[in-house]
N, C-alpha and C. Protein backbone atom coordinates (compact mmCIF):
# COMPACT_ATOMS: atom_id res chain seq x y z
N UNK A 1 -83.58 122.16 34.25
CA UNK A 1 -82.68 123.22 33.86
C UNK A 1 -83.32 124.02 32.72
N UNK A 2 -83.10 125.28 32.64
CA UNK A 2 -83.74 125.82 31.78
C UNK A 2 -83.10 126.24 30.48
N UNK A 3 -83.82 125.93 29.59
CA UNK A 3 -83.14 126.03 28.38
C UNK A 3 -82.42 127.48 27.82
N UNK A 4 -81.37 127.53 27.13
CA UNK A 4 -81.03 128.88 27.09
C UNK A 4 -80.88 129.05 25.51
N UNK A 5 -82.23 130.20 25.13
CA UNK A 5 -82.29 130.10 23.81
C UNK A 5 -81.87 131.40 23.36
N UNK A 6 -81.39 131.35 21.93
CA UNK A 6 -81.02 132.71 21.10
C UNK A 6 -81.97 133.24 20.21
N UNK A 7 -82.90 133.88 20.25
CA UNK A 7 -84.62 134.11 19.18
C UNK A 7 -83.40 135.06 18.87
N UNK A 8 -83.58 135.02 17.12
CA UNK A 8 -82.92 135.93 16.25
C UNK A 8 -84.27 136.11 15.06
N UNK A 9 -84.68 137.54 14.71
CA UNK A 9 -85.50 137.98 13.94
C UNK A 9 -85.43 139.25 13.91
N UNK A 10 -85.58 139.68 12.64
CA UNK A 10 -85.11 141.22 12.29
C UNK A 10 -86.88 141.72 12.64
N UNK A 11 -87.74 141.37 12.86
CA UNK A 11 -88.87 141.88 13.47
C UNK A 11 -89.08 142.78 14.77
N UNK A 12 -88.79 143.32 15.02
CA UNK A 12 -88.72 143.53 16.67
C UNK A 12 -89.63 143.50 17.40
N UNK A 13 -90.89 143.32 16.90
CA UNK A 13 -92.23 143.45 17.63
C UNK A 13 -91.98 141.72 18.01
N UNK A 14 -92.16 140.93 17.16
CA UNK A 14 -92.09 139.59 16.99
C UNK A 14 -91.06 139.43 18.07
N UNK A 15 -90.26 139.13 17.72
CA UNK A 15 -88.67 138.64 18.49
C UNK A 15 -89.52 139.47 20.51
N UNK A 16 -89.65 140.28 20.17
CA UNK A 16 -90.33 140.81 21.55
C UNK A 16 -91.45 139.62 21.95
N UNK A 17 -92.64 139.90 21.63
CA UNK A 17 -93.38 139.10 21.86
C UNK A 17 -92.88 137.48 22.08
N UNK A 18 -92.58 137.02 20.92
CA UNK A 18 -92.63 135.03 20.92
C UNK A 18 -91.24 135.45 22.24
N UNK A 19 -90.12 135.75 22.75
CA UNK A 19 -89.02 136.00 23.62
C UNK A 19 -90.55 136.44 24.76
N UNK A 20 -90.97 136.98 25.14
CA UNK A 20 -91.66 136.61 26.40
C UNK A 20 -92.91 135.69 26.68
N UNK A 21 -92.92 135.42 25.77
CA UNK A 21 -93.77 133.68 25.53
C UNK A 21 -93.28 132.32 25.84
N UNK A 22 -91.57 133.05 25.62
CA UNK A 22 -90.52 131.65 25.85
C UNK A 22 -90.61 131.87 27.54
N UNK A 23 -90.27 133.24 27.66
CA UNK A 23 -89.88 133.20 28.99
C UNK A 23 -90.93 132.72 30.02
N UNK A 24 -91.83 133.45 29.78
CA UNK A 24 -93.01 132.59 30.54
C UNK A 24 -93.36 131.37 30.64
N UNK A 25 -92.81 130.36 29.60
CA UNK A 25 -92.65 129.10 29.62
C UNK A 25 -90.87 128.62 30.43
N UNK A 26 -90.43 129.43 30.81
CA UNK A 26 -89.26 128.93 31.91
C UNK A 26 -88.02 129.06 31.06
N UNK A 27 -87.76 129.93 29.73
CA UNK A 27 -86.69 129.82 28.98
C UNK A 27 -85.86 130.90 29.45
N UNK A 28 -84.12 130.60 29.22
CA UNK A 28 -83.54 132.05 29.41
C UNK A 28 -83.69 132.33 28.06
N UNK A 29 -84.18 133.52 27.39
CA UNK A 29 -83.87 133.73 26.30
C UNK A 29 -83.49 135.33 25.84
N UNK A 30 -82.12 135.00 24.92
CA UNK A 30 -81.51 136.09 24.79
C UNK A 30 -82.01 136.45 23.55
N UNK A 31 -83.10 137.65 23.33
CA UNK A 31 -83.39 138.11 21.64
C UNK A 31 -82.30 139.48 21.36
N UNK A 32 -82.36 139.09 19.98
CA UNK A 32 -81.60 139.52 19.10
C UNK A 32 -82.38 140.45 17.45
N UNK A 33 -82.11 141.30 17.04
CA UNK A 33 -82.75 141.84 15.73
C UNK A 33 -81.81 141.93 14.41
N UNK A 34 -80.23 141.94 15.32
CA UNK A 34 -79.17 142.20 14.33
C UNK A 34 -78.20 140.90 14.17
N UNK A 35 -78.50 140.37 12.77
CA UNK A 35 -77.69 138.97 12.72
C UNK A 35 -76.21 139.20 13.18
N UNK A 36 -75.43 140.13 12.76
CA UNK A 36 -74.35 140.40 13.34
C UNK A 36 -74.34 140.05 14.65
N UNK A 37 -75.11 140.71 15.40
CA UNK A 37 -74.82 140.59 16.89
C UNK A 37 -75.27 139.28 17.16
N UNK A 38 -75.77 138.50 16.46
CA UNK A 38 -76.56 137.29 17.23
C UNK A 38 -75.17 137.08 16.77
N UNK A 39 -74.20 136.68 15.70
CA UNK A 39 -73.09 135.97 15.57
C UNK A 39 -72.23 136.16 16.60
N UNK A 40 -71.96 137.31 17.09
CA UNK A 40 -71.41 137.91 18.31
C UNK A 40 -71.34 137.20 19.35
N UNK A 41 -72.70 137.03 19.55
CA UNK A 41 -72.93 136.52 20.70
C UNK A 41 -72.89 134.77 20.75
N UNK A 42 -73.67 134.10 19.40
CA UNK A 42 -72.92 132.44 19.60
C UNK A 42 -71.66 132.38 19.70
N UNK A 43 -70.49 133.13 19.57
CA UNK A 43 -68.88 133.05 18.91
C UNK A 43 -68.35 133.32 20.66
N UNK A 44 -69.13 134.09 21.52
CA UNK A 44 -68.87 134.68 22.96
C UNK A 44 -70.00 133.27 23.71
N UNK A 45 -71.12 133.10 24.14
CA UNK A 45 -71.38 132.17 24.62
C UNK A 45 -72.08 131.14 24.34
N UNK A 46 -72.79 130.21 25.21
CA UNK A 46 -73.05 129.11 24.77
C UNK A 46 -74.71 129.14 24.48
N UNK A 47 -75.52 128.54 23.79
CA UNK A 47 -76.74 128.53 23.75
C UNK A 47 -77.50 127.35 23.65
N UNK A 48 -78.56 126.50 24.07
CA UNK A 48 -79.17 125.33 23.84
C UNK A 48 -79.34 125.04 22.14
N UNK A 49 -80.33 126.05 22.06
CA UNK A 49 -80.71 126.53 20.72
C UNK A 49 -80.70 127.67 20.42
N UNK A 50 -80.79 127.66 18.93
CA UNK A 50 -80.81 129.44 18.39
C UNK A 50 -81.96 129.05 17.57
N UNK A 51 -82.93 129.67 17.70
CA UNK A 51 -83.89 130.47 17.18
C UNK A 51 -83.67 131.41 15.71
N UNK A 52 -83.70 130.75 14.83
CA UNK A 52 -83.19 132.02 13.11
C UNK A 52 -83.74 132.27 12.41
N UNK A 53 -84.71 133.29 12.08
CA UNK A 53 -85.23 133.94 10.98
C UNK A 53 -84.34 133.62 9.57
N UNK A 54 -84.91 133.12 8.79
CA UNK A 54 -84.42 132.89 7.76
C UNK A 54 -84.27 133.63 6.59
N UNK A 55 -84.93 134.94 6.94
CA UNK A 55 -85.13 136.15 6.24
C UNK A 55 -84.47 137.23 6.90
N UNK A 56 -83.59 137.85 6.52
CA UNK A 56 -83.05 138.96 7.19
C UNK A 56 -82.38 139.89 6.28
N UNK A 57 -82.37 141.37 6.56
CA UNK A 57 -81.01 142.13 5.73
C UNK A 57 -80.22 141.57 6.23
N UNK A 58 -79.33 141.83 5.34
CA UNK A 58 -77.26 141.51 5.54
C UNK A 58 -77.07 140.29 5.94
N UNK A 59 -77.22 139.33 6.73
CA UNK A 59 -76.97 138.37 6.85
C UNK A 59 -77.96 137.40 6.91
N UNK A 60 -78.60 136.66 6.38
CA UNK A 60 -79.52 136.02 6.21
C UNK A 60 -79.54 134.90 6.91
N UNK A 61 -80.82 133.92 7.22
CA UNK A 61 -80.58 132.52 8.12
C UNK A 61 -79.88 131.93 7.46
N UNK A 62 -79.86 131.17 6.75
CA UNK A 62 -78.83 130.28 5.80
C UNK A 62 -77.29 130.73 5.98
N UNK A 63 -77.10 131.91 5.47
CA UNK A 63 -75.37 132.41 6.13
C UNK A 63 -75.28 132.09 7.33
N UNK A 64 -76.19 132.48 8.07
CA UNK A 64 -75.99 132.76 9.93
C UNK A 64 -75.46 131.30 10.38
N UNK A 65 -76.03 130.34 9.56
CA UNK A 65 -76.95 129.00 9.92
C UNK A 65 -75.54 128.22 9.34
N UNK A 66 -74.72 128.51 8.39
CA UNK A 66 -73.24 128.42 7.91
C UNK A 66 -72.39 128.78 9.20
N UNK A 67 -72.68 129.76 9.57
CA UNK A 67 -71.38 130.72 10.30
C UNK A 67 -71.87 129.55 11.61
N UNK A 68 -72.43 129.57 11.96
CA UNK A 68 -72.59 129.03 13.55
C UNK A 68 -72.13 126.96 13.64
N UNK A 69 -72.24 126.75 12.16
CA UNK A 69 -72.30 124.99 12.27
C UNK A 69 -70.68 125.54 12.02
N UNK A 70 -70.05 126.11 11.62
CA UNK A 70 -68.73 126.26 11.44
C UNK A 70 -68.13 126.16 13.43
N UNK A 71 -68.61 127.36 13.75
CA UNK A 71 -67.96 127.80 15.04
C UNK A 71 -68.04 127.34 16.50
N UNK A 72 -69.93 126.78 15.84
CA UNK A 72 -70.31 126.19 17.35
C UNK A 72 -71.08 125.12 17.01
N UNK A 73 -70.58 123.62 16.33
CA UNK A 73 -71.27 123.08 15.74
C UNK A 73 -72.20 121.73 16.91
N UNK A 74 -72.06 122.22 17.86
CA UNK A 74 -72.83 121.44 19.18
C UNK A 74 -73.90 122.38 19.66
N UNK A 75 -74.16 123.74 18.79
CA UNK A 75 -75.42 124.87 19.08
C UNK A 75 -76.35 124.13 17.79
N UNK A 76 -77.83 124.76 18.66
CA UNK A 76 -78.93 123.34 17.85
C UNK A 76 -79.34 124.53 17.39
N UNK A 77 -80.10 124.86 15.46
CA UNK A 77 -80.69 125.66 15.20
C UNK A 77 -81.69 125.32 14.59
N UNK A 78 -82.99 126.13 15.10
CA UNK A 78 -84.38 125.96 14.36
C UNK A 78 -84.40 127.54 13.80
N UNK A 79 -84.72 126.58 12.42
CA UNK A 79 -85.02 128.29 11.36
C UNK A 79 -86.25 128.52 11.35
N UNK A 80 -86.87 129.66 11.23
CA UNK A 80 -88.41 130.28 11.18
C UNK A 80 -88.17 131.23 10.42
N UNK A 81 -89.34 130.99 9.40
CA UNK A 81 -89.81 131.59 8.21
C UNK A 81 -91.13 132.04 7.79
N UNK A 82 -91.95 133.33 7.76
CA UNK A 82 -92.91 133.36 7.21
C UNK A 82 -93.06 132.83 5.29
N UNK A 83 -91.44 132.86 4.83
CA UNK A 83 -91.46 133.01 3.85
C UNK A 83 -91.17 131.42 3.44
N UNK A 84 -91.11 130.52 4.04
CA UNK A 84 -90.63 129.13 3.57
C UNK A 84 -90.88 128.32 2.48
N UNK A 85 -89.87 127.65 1.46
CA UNK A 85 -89.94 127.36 0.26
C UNK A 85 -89.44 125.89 0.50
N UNK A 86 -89.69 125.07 0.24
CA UNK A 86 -89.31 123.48 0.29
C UNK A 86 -87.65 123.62 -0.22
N UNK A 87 -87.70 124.77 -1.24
CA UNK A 87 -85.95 124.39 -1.29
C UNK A 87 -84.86 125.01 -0.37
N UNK A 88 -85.52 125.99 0.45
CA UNK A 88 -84.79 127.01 1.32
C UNK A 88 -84.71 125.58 2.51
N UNK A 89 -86.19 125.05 2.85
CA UNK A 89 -85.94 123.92 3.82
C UNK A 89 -84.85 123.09 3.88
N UNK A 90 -85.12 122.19 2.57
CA UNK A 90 -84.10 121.32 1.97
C UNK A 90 -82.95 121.39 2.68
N UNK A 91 -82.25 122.81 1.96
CA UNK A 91 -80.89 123.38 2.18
C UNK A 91 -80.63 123.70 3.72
N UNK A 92 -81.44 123.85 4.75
CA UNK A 92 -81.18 124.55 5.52
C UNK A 92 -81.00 122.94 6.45
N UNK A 93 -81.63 121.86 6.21
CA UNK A 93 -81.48 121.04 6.59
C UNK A 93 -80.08 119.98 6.46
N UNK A 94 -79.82 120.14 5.34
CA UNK A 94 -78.32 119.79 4.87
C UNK A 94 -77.16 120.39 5.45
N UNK A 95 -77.33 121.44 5.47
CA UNK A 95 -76.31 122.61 6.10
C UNK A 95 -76.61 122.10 7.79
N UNK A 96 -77.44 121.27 8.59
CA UNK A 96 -76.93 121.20 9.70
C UNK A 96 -78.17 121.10 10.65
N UNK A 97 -79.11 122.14 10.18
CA UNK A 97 -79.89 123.06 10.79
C UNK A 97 -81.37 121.78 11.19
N UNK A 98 -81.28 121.63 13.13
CA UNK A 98 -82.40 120.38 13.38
C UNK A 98 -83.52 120.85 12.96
N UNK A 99 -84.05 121.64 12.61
CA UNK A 99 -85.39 122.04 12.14
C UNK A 99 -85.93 123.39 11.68
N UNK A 100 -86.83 123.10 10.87
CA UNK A 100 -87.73 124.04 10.03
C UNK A 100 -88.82 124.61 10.65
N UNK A 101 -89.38 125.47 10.57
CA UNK A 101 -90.77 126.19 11.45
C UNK A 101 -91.48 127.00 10.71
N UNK A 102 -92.40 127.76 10.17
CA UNK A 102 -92.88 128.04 9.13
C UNK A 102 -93.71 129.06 10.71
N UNK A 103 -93.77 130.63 10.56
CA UNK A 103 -94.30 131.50 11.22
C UNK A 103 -95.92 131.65 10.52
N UNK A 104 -96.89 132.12 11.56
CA UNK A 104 -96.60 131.93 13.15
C UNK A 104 -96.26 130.71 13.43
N UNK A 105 -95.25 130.65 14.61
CA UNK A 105 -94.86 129.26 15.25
C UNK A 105 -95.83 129.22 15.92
N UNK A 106 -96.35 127.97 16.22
CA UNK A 106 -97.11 127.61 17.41
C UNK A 106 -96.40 127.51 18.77
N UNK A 107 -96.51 128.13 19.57
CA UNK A 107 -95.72 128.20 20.77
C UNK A 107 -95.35 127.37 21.86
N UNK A 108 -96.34 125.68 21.39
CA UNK A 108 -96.09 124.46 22.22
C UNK A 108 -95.60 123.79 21.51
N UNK A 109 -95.44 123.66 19.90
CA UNK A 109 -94.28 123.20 19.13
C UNK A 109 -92.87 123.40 19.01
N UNK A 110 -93.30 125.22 19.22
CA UNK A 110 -91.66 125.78 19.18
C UNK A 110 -90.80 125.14 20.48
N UNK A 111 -91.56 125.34 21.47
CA UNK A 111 -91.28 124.94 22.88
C UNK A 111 -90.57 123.04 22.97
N UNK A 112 -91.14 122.78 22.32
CA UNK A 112 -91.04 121.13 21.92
C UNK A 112 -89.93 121.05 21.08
N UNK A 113 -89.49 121.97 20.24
CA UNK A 113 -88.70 121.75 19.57
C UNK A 113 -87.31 121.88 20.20
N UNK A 114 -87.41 123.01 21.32
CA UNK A 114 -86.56 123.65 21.53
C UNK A 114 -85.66 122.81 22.83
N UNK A 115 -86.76 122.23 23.80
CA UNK A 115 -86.69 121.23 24.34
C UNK A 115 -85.63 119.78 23.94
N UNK A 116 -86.01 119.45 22.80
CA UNK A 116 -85.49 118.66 21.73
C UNK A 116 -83.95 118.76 21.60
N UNK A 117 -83.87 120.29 20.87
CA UNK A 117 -82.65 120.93 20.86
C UNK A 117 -81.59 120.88 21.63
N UNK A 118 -82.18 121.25 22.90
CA UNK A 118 -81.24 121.12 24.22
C UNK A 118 -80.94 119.89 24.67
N UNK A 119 -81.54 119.22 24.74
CA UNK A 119 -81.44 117.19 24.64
C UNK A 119 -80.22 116.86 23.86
N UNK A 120 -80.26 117.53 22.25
CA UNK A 120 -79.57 116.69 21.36
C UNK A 120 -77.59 117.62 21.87
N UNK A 121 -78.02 119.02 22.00
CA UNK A 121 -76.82 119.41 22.43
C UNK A 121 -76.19 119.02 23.68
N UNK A 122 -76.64 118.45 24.95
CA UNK A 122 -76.31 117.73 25.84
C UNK A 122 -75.55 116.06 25.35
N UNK A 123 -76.42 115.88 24.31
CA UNK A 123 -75.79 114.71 24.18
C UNK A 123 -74.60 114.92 23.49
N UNK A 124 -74.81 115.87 22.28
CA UNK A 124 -73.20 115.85 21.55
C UNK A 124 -72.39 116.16 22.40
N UNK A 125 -72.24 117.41 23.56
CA UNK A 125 -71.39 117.77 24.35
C UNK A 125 -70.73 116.70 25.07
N UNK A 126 -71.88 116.06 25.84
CA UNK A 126 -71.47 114.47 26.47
C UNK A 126 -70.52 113.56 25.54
N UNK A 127 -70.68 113.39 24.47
CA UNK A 127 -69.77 112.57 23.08
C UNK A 127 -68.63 113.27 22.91
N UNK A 128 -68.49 114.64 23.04
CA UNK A 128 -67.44 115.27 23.03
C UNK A 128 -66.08 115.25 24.01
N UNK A 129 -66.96 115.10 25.38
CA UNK A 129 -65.96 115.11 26.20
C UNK A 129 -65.61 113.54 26.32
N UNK A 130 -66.44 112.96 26.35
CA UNK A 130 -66.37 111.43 25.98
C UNK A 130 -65.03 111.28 25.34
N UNK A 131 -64.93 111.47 24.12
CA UNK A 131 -64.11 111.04 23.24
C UNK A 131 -62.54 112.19 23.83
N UNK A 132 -62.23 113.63 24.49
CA UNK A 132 -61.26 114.28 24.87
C UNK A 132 -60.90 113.28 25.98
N UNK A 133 -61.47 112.94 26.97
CA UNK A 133 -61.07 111.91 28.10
C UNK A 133 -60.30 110.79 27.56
N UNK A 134 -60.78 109.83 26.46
CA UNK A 134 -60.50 108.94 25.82
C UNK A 134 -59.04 108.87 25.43
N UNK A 135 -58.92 110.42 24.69
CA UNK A 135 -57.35 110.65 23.95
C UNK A 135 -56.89 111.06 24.95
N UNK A 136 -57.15 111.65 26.07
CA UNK A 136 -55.88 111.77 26.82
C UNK A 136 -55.51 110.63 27.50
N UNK A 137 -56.89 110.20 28.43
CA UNK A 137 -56.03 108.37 28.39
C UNK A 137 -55.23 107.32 27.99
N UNK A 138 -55.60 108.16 26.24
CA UNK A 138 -54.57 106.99 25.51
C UNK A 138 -53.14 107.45 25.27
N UNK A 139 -53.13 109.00 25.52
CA UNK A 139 -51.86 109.06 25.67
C UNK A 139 -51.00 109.30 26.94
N UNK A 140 -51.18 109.07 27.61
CA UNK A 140 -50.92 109.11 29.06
C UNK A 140 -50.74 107.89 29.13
N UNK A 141 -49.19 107.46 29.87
CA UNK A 141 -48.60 106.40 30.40
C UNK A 141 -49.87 105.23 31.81
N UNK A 142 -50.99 105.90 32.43
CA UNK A 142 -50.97 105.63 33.22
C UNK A 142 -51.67 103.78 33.76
C-alpha cells in the first residue's frame, strides 16, 4: 500500500523536487508551501505521515507540529530543517513529533522514515479501534 504523505515546506522549488522523488519511489504525496493549508488539509484528511519544515513564515513546524498532535494525534510527523538546533530537536520530540531530519534529507532515509511512520500509524489506529470495539462490548447486554 502506498504511503500517503503530506511534504510541507515554504520552499517551493524543494517541496517540488524531494515530492517527485517521493513519488517515484511509490508515495501518494500531497505538497504543500502554505502551513495554513497544510493544517487544512490534516483537519479534512488522513495522512501516513507529514513531512514539516520547521522553518516557516506564520506558522512555524513546532506550532504546526502542536496543531496536528492536538487534532490528529494518530498522523506521524517528521520535521526537516536546514536550520536544526539540538534544542528545537529536543522540543519537537517531546511535543510528539517521531522524528528529526536535518536538510538535505537523504532520500533513502527519508523514505525509511516515512515507511516507519506509516507502520507506527497503522498500529495506533489498530489500538484505537481495538479499544472502541472493547467499550461497546462492554456496554452492550450481549
Amino acid at each position: 500500500m502506498a504511503e500517503k504523505v503530506l511534504l510541507v515546506d515554504d520552499e517551493k522549488e524543494f517541496v517540488e523536487g524531494l515530492a517527485e522523488r517521493m513519488e517515484l519511489r511509490g508515495m501518494n504525496v500531497t505538497a504543500c508551501t502554505n502551513p495554513q493549508d497544510a493544517l487544512d488539509k490534516v483537519d479534512a484528511e488522513g495522512f501516513d505521515a507529514i513531512v514539516l519544515d520547521l522553518q516557516m513564515p506564520g506558522i512555524d513546524g513546532i506550532e504546526a507540529l502542536k496543531h496536528i498532535r492536538k487534532s490528529r494525534p494518530e498522523m506521524q510527523v517528521i520535521l526537516l530543517s536546514g536550520h536544526a538546533t539540538v534544542e528545537k530537536g529536543i522540543e519537537a520530540m517531546k511535543l510528539g513529533a517521531m522524528d528529526f531530519v536535518e536538510k538535505p534529507a537523504d532520500i533513502n532515509v527519508l523514505t525509511d522514515k516515512i515507511k516507519k511512520a506509516q507502520a507506527k500509524k497503522m498500529i495506533l489506529v489498530e489500538e484505537k479501534t481495538e479499544e472502541k470495539v472493547k467499550d461497546i462490548l462492554s456496554h452492550k447486554g450481549w
